[in-house]
N, C-alpha and C. Protein backbone atom coordinates (compact mmCIF):
# COMPACT_ATOMS: atom_id res chain seq x y z
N UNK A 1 71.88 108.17 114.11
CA UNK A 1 70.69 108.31 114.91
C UNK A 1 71.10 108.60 116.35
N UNK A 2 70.41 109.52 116.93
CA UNK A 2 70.77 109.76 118.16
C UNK A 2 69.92 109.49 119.27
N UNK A 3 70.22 108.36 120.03
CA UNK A 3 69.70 108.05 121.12
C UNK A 3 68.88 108.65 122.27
N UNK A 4 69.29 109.75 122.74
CA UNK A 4 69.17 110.75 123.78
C UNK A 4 69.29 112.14 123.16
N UNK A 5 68.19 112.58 123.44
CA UNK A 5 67.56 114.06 123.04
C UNK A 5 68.43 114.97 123.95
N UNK A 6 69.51 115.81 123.43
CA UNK A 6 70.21 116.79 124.23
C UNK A 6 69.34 117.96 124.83
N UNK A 7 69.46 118.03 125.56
CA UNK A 7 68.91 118.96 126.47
C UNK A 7 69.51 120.38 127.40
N UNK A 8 69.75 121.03 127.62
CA UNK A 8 70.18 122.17 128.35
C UNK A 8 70.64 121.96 129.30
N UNK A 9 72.02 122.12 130.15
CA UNK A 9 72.11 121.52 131.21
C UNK A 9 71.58 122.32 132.23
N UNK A 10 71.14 121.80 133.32
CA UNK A 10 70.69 122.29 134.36
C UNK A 10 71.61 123.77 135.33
N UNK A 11 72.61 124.12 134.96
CA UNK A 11 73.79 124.87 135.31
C UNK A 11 72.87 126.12 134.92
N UNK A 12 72.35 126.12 133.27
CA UNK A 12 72.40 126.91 132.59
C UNK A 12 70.90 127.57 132.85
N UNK A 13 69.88 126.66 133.21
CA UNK A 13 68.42 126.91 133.54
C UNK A 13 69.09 127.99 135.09
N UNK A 14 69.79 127.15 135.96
CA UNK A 14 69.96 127.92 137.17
C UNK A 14 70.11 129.30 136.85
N UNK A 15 71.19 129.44 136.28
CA UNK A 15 72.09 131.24 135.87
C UNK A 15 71.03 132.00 134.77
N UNK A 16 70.02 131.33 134.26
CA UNK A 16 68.78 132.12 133.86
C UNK A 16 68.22 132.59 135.14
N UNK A 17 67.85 131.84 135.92
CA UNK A 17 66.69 131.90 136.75
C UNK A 17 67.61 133.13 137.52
N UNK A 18 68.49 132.40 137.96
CA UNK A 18 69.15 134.21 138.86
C UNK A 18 69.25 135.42 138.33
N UNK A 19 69.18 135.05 137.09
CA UNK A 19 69.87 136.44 136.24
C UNK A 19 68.21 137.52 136.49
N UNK A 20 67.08 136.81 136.52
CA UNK A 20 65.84 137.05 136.63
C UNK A 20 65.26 137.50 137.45
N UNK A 21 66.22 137.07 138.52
CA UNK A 21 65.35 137.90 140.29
C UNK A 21 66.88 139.09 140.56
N UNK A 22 68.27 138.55 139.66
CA UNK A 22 68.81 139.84 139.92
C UNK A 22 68.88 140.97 139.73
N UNK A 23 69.04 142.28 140.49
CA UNK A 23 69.06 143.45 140.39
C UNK A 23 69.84 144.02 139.07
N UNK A 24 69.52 144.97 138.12
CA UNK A 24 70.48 145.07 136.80
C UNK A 24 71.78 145.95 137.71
N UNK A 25 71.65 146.53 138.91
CA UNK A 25 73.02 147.11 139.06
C UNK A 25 73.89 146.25 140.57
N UNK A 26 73.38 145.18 140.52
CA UNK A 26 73.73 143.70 141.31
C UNK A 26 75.67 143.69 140.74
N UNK A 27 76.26 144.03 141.96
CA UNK A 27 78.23 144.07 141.20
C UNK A 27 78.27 142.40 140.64
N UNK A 28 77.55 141.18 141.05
CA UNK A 28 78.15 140.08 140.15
C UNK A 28 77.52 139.60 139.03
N UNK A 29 76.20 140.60 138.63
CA UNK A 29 75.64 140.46 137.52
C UNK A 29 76.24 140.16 136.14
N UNK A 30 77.51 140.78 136.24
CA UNK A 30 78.38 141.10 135.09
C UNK A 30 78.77 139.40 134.70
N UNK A 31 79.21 138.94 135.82
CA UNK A 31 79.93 138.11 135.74
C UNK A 31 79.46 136.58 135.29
N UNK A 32 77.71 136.59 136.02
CA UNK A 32 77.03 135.95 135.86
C UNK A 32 76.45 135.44 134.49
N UNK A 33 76.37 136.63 133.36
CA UNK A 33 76.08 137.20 132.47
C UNK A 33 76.95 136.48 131.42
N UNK A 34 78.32 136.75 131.53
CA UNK A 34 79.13 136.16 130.63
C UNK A 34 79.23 134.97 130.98
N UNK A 35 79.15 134.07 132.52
CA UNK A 35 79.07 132.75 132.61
C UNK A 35 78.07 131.70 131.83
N UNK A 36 76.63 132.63 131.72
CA UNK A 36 75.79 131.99 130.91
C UNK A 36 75.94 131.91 129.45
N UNK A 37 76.62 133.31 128.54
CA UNK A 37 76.71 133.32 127.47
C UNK A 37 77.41 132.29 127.13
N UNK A 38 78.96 132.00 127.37
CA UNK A 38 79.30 130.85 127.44
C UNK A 38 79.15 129.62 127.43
N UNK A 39 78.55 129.49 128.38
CA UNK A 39 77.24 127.79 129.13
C UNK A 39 76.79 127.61 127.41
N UNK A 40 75.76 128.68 127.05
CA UNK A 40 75.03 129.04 125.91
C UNK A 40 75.73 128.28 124.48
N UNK A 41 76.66 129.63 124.44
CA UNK A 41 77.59 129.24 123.48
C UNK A 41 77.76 127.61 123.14
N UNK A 42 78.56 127.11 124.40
CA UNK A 42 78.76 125.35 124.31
C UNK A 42 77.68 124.65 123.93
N UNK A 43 76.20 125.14 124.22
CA UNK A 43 75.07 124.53 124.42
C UNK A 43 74.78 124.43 122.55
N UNK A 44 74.91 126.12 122.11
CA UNK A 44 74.61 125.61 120.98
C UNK A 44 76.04 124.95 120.13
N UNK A 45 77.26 125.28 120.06
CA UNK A 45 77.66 124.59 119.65
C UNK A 45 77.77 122.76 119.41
N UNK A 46 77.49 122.08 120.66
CA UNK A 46 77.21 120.94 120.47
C UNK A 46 76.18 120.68 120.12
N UNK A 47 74.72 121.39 119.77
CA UNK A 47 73.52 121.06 118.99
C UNK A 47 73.75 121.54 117.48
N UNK A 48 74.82 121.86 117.32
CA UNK A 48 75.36 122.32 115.36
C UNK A 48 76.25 120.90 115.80
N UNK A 49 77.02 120.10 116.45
CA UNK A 49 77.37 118.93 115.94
C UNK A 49 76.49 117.82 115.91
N UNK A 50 75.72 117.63 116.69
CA UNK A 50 74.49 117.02 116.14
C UNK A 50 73.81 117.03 115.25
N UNK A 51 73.66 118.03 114.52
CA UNK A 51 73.12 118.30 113.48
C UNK A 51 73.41 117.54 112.18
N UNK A 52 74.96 117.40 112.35
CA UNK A 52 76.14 116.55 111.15
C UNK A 52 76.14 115.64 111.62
N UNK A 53 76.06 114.87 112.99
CA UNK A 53 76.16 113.80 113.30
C UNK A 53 74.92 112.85 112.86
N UNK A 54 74.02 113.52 112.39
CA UNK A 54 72.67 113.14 112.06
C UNK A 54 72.64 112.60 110.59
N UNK A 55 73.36 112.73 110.14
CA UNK A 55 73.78 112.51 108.58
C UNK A 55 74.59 110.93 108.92
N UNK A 56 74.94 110.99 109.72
CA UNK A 56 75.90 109.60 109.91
C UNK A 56 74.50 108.33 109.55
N UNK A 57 74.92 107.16 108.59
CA UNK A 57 74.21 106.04 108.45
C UNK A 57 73.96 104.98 110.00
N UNK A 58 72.96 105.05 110.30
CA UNK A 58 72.75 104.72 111.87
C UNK A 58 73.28 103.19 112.07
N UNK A 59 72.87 102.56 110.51
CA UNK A 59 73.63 101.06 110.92
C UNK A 59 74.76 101.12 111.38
N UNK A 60 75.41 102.07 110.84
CA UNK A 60 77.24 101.64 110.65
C UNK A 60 77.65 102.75 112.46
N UNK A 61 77.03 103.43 112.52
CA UNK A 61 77.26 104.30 113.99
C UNK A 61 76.22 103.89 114.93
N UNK A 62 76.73 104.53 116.06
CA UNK A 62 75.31 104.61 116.93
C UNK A 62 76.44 105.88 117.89
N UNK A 63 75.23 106.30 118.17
CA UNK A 63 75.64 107.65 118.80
C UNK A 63 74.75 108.30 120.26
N UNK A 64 75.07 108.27 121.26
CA UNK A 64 74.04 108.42 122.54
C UNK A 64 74.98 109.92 122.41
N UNK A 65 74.21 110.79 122.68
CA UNK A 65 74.00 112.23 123.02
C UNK A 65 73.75 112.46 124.43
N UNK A 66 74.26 113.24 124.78
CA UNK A 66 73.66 114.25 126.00
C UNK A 66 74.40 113.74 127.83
N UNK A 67 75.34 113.45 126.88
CA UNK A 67 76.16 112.57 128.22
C UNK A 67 76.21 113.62 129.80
């Protein structure tokens, strides 16, 4: 059972929000771009371990998320 509802980190809401008011031919767009995919990436990967961690019997674990 998981304690704390994972959530998006705030890094990742930011580098949306810029990516949004930036220009598409902006020179650090590029860079910005792959910083979020990344962010992303991690984001969902640790919500696919949650997923299995959810299977764990809650008596015998306890598990706080979203550190």
């Amino acid at each position: 059972m998981i304690k704390k509802e994972r959530k998006a980190s705030d890094f990742i809401t930011k580098l949306e929000a810029l990516l949004r008011r930036m220009p598409e031919m902006e020179p650090g767009r590029d860079r910005a771009v792959s910083e979020l995919n990344k962010r992303r990436a991690g984001y969902i990967g640790e919500q696919q371990v949650d997923y299995y961690l959810s299977f764990l019997d809650e008596k015998e674990y306890w598990m706080a998320s979203g550190f």
